[in-house]
Protein backbone atom coordinates (compact mmCIF):
# COMPACT_ATOMS: atom_id res chain seq x y z
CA UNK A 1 -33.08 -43.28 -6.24
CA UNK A 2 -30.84 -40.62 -7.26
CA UNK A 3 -30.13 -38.02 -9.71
CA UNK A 4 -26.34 -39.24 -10.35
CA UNK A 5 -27.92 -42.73 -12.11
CA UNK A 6 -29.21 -42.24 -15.81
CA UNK A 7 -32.79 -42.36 -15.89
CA UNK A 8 -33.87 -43.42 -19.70
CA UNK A 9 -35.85 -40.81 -21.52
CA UNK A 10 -38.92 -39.22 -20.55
CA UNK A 11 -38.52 -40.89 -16.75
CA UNK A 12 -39.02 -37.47 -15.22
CA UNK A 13 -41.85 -36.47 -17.65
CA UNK A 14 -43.52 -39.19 -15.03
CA UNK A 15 -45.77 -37.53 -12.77
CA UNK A 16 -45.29 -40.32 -10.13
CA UNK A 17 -41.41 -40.42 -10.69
CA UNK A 18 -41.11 -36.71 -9.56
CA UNK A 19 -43.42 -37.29 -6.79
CA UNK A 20 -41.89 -40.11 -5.29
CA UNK A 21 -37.99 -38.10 -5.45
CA UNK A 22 -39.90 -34.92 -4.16
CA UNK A 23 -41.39 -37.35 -0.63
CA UNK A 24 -37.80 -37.69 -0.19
CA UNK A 25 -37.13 -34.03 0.51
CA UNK A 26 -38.13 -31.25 2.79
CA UNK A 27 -37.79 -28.35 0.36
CA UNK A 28 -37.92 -26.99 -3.21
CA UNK A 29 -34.14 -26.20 -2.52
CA UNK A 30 -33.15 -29.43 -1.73
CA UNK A 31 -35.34 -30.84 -4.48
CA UNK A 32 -33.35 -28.91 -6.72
CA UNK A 33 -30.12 -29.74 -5.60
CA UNK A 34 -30.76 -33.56 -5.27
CA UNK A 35 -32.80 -33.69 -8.44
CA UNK A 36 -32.13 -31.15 -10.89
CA UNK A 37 -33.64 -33.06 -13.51
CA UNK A 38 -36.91 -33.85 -11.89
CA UNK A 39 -37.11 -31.09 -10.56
CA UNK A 40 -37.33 -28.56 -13.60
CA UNK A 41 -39.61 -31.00 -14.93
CA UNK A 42 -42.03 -30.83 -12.21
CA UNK A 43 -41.49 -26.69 -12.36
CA UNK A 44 -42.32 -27.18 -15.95
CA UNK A 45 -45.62 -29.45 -16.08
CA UNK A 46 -46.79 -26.82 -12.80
CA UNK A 47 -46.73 -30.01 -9.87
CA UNK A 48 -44.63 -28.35 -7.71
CA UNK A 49 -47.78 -27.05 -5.66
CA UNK A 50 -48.56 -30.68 -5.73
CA UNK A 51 -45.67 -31.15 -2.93
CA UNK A 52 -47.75 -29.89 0.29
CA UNK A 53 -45.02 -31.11 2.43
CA UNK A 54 -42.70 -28.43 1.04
CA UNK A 55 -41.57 -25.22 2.86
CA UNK A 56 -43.22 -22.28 1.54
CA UNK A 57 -41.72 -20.97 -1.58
CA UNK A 58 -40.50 -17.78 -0.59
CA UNK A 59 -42.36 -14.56 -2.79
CA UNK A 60 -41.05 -11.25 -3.67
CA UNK A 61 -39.84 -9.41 -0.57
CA UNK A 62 -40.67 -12.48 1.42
CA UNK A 63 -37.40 -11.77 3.75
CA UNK A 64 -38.78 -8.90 5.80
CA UNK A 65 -36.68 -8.61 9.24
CA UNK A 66 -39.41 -10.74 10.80
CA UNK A 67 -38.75 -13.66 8.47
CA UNK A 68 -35.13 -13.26 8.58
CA UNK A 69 -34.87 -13.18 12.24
CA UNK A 70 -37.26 -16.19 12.48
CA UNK A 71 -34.57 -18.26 9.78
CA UNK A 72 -31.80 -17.37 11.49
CA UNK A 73 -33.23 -19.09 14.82
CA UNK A 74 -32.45 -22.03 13.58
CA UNK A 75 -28.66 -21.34 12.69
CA UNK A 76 -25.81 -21.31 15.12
CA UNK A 77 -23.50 -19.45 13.02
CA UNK A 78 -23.22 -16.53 10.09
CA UNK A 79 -21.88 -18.96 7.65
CA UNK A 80 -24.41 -21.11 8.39
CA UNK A 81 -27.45 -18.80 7.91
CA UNK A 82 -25.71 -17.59 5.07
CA UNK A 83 -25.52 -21.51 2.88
CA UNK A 84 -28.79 -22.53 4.67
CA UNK A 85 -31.00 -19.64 3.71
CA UNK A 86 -28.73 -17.53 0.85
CA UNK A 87 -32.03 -15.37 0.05
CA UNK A 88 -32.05 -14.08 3.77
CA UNK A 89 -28.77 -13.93 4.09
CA UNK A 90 -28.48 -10.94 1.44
CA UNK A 91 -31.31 -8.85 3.36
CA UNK A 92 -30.24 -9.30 6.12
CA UNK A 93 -26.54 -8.18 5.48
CA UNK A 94 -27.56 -5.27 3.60
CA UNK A 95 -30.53 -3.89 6.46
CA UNK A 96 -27.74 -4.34 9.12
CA UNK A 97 -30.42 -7.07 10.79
CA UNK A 98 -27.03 -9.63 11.22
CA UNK A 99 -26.30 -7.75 14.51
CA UNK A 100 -28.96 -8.95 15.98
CA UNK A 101 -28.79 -12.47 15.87
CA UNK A 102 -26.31 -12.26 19.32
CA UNK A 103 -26.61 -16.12 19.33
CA UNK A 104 -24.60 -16.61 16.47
CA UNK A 105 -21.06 -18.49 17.47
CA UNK A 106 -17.94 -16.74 16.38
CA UNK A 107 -14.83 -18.67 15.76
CA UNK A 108 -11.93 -15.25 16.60
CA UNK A 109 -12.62 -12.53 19.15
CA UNK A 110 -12.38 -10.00 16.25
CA UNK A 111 -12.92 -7.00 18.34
CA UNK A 112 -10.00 -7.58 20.93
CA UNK A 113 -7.44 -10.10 19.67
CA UNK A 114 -4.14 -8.28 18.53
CA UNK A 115 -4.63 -9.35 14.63
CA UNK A 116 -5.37 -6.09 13.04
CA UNK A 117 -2.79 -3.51 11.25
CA UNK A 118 -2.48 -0.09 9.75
CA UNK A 119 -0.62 0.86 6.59
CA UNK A 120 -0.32 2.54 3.72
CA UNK A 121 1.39 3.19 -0.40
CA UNK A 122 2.97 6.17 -0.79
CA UNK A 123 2.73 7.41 -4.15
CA UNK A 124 5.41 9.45 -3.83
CA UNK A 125 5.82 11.22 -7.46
CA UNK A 126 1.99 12.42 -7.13
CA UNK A 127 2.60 13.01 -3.48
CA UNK A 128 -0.49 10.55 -2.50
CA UNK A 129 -0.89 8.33 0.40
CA UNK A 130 -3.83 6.02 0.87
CA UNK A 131 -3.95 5.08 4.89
CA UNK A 132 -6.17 1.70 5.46
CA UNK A 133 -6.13 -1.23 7.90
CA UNK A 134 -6.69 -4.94 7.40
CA UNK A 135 -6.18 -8.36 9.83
CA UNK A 136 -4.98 -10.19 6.75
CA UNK A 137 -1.78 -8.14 5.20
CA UNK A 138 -1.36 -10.29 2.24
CA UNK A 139 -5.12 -10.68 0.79
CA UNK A 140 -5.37 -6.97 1.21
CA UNK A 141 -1.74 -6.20 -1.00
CA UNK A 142 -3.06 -8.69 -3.53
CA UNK A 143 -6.76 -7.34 -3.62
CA UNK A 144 -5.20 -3.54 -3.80
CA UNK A 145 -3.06 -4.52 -6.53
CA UNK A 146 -5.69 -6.64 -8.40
CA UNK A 147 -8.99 -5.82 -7.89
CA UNK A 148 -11.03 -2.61 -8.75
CA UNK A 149 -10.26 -0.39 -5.47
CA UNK A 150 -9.23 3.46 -5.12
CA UNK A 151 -5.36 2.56 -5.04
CA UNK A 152 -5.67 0.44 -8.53
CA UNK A 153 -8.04 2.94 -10.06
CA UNK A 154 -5.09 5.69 -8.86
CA UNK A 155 -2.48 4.34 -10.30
CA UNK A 156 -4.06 3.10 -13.50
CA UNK A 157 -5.29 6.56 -13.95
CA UNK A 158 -1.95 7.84 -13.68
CA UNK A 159 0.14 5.04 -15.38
CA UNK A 160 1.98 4.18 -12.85
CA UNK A 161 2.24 0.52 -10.49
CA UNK A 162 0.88 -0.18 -7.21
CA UNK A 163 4.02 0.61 -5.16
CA UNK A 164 4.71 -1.42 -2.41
CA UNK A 165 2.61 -1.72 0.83
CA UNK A 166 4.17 -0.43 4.13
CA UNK A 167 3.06 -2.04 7.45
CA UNK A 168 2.92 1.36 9.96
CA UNK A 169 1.60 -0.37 13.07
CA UNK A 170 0.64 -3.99 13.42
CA UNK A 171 -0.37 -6.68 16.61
CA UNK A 172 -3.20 -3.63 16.82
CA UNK A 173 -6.55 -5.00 18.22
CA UNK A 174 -9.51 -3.49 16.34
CA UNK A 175 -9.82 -0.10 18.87
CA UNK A 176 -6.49 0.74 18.70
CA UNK A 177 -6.42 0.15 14.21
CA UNK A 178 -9.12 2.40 13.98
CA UNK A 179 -7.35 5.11 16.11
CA UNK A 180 -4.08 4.49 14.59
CA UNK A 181 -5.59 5.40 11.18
CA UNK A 182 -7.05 8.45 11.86
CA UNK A 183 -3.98 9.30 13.63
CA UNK A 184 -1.91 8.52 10.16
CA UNK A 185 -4.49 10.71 8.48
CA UNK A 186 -3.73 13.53 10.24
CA UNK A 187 -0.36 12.92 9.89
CA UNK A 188 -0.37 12.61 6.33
CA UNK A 189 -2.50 15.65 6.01
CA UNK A 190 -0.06 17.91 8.19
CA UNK A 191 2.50 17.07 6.31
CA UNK A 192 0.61 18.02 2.86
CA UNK A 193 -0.14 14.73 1.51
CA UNK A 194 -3.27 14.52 -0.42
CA UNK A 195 -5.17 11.53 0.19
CA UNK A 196 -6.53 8.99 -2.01
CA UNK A 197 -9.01 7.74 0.76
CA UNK A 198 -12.57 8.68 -0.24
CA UNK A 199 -14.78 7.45 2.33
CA UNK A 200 -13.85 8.03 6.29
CA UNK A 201 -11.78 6.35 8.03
CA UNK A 202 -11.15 5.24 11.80
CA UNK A 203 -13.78 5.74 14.34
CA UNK A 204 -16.12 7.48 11.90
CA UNK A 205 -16.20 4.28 9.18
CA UNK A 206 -18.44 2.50 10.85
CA UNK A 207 -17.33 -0.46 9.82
CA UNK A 208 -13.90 -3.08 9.13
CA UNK A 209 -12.85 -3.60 5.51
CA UNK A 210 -16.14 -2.91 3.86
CA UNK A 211 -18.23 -5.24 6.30
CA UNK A 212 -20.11 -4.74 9.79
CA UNK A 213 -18.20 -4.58 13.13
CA UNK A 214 -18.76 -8.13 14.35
CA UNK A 215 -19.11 -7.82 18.03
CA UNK A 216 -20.93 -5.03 19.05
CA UNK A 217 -24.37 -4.98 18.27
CA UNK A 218 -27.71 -3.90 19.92
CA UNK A 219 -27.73 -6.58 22.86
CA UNK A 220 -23.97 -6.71 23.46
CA UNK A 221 -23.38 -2.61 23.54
CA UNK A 222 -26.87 -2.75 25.77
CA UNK A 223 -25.17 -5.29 28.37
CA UNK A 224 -21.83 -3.66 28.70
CA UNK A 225 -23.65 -0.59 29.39
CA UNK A 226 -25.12 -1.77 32.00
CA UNK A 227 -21.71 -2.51 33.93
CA UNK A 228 -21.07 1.21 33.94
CA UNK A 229 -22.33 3.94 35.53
CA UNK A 230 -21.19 6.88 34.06
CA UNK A 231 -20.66 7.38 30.06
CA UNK A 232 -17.09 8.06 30.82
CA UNK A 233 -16.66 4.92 32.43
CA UNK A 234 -18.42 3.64 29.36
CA UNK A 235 -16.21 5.26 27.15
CA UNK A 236 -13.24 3.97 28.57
CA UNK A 237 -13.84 0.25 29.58
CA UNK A 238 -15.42 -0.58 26.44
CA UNK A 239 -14.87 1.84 23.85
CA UNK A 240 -15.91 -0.04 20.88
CA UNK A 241 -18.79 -0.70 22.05
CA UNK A 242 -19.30 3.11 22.93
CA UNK A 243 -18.35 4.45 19.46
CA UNK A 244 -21.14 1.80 18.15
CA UNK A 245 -23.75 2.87 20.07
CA UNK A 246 -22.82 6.20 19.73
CA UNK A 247 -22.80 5.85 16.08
CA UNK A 248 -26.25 3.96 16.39
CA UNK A 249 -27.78 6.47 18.60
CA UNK A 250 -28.42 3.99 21.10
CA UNK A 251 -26.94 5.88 23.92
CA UNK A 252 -29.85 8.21 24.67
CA UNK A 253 -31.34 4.67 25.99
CA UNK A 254 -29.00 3.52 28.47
CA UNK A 255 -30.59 6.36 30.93
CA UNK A 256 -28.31 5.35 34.03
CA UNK A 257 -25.55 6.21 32.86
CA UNK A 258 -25.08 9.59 34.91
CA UNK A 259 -22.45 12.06 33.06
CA UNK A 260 -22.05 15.90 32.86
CA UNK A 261 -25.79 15.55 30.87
CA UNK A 262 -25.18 16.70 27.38
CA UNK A 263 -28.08 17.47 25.32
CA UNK A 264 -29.21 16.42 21.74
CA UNK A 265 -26.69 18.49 19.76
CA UNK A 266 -24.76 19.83 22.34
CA UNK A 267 -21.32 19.24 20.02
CA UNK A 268 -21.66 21.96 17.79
CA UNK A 269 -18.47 23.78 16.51
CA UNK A 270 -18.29 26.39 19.29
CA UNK A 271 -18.71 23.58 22.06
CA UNK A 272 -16.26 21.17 20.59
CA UNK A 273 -13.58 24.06 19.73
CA UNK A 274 -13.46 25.28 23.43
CA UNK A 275 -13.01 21.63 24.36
CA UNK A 276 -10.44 21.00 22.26
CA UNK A 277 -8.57 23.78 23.51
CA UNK A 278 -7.49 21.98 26.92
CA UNK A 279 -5.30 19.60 24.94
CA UNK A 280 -1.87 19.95 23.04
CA UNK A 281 -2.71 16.94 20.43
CA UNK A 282 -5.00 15.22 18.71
CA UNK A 283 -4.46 11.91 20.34
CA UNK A 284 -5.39 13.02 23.59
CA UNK A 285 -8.23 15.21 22.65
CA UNK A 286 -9.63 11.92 20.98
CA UNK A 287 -8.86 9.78 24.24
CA UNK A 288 -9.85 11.93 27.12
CA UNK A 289 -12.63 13.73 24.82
CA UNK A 290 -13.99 10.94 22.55
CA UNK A 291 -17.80 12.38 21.90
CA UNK A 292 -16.65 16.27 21.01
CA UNK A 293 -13.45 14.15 19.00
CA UNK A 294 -15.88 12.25 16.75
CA UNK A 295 -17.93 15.09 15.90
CA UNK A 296 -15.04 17.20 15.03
CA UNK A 297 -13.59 14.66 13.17
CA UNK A 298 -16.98 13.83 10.85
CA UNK A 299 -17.49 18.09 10.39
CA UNK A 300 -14.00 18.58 9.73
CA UNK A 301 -13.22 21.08 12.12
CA UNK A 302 -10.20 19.54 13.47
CA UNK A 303 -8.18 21.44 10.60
CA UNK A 304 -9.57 25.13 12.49
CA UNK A 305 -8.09 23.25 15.61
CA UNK A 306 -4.63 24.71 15.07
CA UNK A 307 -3.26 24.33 18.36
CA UNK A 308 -3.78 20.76 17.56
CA UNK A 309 -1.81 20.43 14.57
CA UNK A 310 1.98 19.78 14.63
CA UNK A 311 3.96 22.33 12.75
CA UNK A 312 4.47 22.46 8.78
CA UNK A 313 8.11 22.16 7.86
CA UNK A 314 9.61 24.85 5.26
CA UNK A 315 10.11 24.06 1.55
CA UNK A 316 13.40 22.17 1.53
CA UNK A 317 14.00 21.91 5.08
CA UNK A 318 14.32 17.76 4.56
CA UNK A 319 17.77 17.50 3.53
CA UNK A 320 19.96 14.49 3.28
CA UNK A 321 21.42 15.43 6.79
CA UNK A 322 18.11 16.16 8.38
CA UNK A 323 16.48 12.83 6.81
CA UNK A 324 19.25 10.95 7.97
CA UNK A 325 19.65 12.27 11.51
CA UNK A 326 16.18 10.56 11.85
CA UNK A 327 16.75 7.21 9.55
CA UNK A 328 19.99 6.17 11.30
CA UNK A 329 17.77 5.35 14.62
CA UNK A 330 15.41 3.47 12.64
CA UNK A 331 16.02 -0.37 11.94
CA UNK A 332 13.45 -0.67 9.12
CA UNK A 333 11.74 1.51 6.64
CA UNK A 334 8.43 1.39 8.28
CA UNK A 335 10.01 2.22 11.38
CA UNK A 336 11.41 5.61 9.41
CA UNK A 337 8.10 6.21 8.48
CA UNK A 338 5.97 5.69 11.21
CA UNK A 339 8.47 8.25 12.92
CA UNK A 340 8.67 10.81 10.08
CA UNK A 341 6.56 10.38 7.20
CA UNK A 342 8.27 13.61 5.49
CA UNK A 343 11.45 12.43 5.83
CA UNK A 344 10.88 9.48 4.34
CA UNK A 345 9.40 11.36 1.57
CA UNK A 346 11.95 13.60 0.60
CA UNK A 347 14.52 10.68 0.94
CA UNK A 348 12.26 8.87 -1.17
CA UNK A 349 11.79 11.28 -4.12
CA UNK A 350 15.49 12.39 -3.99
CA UNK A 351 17.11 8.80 -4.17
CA UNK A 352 18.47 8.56 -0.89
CA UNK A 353 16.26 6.13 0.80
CA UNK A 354 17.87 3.04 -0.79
CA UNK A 355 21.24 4.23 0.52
CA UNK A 356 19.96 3.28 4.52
CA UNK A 357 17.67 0.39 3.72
CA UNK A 358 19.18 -1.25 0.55
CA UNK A 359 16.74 -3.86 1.32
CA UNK A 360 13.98 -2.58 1.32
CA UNK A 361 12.93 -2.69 -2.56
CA UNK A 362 13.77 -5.81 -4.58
CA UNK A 363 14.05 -5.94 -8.29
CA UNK A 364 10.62 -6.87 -10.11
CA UNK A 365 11.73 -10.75 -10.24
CA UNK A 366 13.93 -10.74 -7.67
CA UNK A 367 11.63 -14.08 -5.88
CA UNK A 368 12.06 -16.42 -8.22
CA UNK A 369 11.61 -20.12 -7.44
CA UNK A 370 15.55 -20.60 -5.45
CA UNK A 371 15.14 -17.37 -3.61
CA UNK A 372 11.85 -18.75 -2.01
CA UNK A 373 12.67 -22.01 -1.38
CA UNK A 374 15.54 -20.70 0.64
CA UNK A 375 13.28 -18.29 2.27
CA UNK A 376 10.81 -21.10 3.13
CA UNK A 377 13.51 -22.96 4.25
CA UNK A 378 13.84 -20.85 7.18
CA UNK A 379 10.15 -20.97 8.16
CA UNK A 380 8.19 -23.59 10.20
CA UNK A 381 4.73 -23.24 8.81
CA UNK A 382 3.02 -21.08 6.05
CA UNK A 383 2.07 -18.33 8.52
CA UNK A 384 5.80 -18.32 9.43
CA UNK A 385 6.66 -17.69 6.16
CA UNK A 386 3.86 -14.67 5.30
CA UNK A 387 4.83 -12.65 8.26
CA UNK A 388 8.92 -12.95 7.77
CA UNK A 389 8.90 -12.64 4.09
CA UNK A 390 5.63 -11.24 2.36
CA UNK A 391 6.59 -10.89 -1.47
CA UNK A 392 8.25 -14.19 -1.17
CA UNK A 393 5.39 -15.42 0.25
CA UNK A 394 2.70 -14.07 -2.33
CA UNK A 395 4.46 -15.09 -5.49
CA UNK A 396 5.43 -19.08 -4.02
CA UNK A 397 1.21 -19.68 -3.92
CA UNK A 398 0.91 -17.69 -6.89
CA UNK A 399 3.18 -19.94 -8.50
CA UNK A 400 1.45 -23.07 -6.62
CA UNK A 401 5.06 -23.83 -4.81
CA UNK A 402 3.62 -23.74 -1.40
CA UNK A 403 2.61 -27.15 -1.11
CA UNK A 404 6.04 -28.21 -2.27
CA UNK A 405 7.71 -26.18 0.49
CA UNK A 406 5.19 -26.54 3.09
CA UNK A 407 4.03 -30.33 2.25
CA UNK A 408 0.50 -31.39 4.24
CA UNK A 409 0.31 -33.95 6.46
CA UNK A 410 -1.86 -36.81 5.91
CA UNK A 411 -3.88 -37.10 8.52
C-alpha cells in the first residue's frame, strides 16, 4: 500500500484502511509523511489514539532538557537530531542544551583547522567600518549584501551600496579570528572610525556567526582541564576552551587548578588598570593577561587604558606622500590595510587609492560571462576558483555558469 497510488473516494474515510497503513508505521510523524491522506483523516474522525503502537504525541512544552537529552541518545550527529526530532531540535538550540550531547560526530575540527577569516567594508564617505569574521568568505559577502544584517540596513539607510568586502587576515583558526577582530576593533576605533558593529565581538561574543561554539562544551572544557594544573597553563594550552568556561562560569569547578587564587570579582577596574599597566599593547595585555583582558574589554575600560592605545594622527597628516610611503611595500589592498587602516582611508576618500592598486575595484559589470570563463579557465576545481577570483566567482553560480565551467563527473 502506499500513498503515491490513487485510492478511489472515501477509501480513507475507512476505519480499517487507516488502521492497516498506520500498523505499518512507528509514529504519527511517519504516518504523516507516508500517508498524508489517511492520516488527516484518521486526525479528523479522532482514531489516532486508536494507534497504541505509536510514540507518544509530544504535548505543549513536552521537550524539557530531560526529554531532549533522552532523543538525542539515539542520534549520532546534530543534523541528525535536528531531521529526526525537529521539535527538540529548536529547544534545544535555543537553551544551549546542544553542548551537551559530546557524543555527537562532527565532520571539520571547527575549533582548530585554519578555515576562519577576519574582514571588513569600509564605508568610507560616512567614515564606518563594520569588523566581522566568517569560514565561508563568499556566503557571508552575499548574505551582507542581501539579507537583512547591520551592513545592509547601513547602507540602505544611507543610500548608498554595500562596498566591497576586504579579507584582513585569513588561514586564521577560530582562537586566533576571534583575537584578530578585537584587535581590528581597536584599531578601527584608534583611528576614529565609528563602528557599525552592535553586538561584541571577539572573545566576548560568545559565539561564531550567530551560532554556538561547536567544540567546547561542558564535558570537553571539563577534560582539558584536567590536563593542567595551573589556570595559566589552562589558559595557554587550550584557550578556547578557557574563554568558554570562563564565559560559562565553569572555572570555579575545576578546583585543582592552583593559580595566584583570585577571588569572585577580583577584576574590578582598579585591579585590571594596574595590570594593564605592565604592558605596552593591547595584544599582549590580552595574551599574557587574558582574565583582567576580557573584563576590560566587556566594561570598556580599555579606552582609560591610554598607555595602551597607539597614537592619534593630526588632521591632515595622511598625505599622498605619507600614504604612499606605506602602499608602495604593500602588494595588495588588504595588505595596505591591514598595515595602515588610515592610510588607506585618506587614499581612499581623496582618489588616490586606485592609482597603486588599479585592480582592485572593477566596473559594476565588469564579470560578464567571457571574463569568467577565462577566469575559470585558470582554476582546477570550484574552490580554486572562489579563493583566486571571488566576484568572478559569485556572479558565474549566480548566473548558473558553474556547472558549464566546472562540469560534474558522473560517477
Amino acid at each position: 500500500m502506499s500513498d503515491t497510488e490513487k485510492k478511489p473516494r472515501g477509501y480513507w474515510d475507512n476505519y480499517d484502511n487507516c488502521y492497516n497503513a498506520a500498523k505499518e508505521c512507528t509514529s504519527r510523524m511517519e504516518f504523516k509523511k507516508k500517508y498524508t491522506a489517511g492520516y488527516h483523516k484518521a486526525r479528523k474522525h479522532k482514531w489516532l489514539d486508536d494507534y497504541t503502537w505509536f510514540d507518544e504525541k509530544p504535548k505543549f512544552n513536552y521537550w524539557d532538557y530531560d526529554a531532549c537529552y533522552k532523543a538525542a541518545l539515539t542520534c549520532k550527529t546534530r543534523s541528525e537530531f535536528q531531521k529526526k526530532y525537529p521539535g527538540a531540535h529548536k529547544p534545544a538550540w535555543k537553551n544551549g542544551w546542544l553542548d551537551d550531547y559530546y557524543w555527537f560526530e562532527r565532520k571539520t575540527n571547527f575549533v582548530d583547522d585554519k578555515i576562519h577569516n577576519v574582514y571588513c567594508y569600509l564605508f568610507n564617505e560616512q567614515h564606518y567600518v563594520y569588523v566581522g569574521r566568517t569560514n565561508d568568505i563568499t556566503a557571508r559577502d552575499w548574505n551582507h549584501k542581501h539579507k537583512v544584517c547591520p551592513v545592509k540596513k547601513f547602507a540602505d539607510k544611507h543610500n548608498v551600496s554595500v562596498p566591497e568586502m576586504t579579507v584582513l587576515e585569513s588561514g586564521l583558526t577560530l582562537d586566533e579570528s576571534l583575537i584578530y577582530e578585537d584587535l581590528y576593533v581597536e584599531q578601527y576605533k584608534n583611528d576614529g572610525w565609528n563602528l557599525i558593529n552592535k553586538g561584541k565581538t571577539g572573545l566576548t561574543s560568545g559565539s561564531v556567526g550567530g551560532g554556538k561554539r561547536p567544540k567546547w562544551y561542558k564535558k570537553s572544557c571539563y577534560d582539558a582541564a584536567l590536563k593542567c594544573k595551573t589556570r595559566n597553563e589552562f589558559m595557554k594550552k587550550y584557550r578556547s576552551a578557557y574563554v568558554r568556561a570562563w564565559k560559562m562560569g565553569w572555572l570555579n569547578d575545576y578546583y585543582w587548578l592552583d593559580y595566584e587564587k583570585k577571588p569572585n570579582g577580583y577584576w574590578n577596574y582598579e585591579t585590571c588598570k594596574e595590570e594593564s599597566l605592565k604592558y605596552n599593547t593591547i595584544k599582549d595585555f590580552n595574551l599574557q593577561s587574558c582574565g583582567a583582558y576580557l573584563v576590560s574589554l566587556e566594561n570598556g575600560w580599555l579606552d582609560d587604558f591610554t598607555w595602551l592605545q597607539r597614537k592619534q594622527k593630526p588632521n591632515g597628516y595622511w598625505t599622498k606622500e605619507r600614504c604612499y610611503e606605506i602602499a608602495k611595500d604593500c602588494k595588495t589592498r588588504a595588505e595596505f590595510i591591514r598595515k595602515c587602516p588610515a592610510a588607506d582611508s585618506s587614499a581612499s576618500r581623496n582618489g588616490w587609492i586606485h592609482l597603486w592598486f588599479p585592480t582592485t575595484q572593477k566596473p559594476k559589470d565588469y564579470w560578464n560571462y567571457e571574463r569568467c570563463k577565462n577566469a575559470a579557465a585558470e582554476c582546477k576545481t570550484r574552490t580554486e576558483f572562489s579563493k583566486k577570483y571571488n566576484r568572478a566567482y559569485f556572479n558565474s553560480n549566480k548566473n548558473h555558469w558553474l556547472d558549464e565551467f566546472f562540469p560534474k563527473v558522473a560517477a
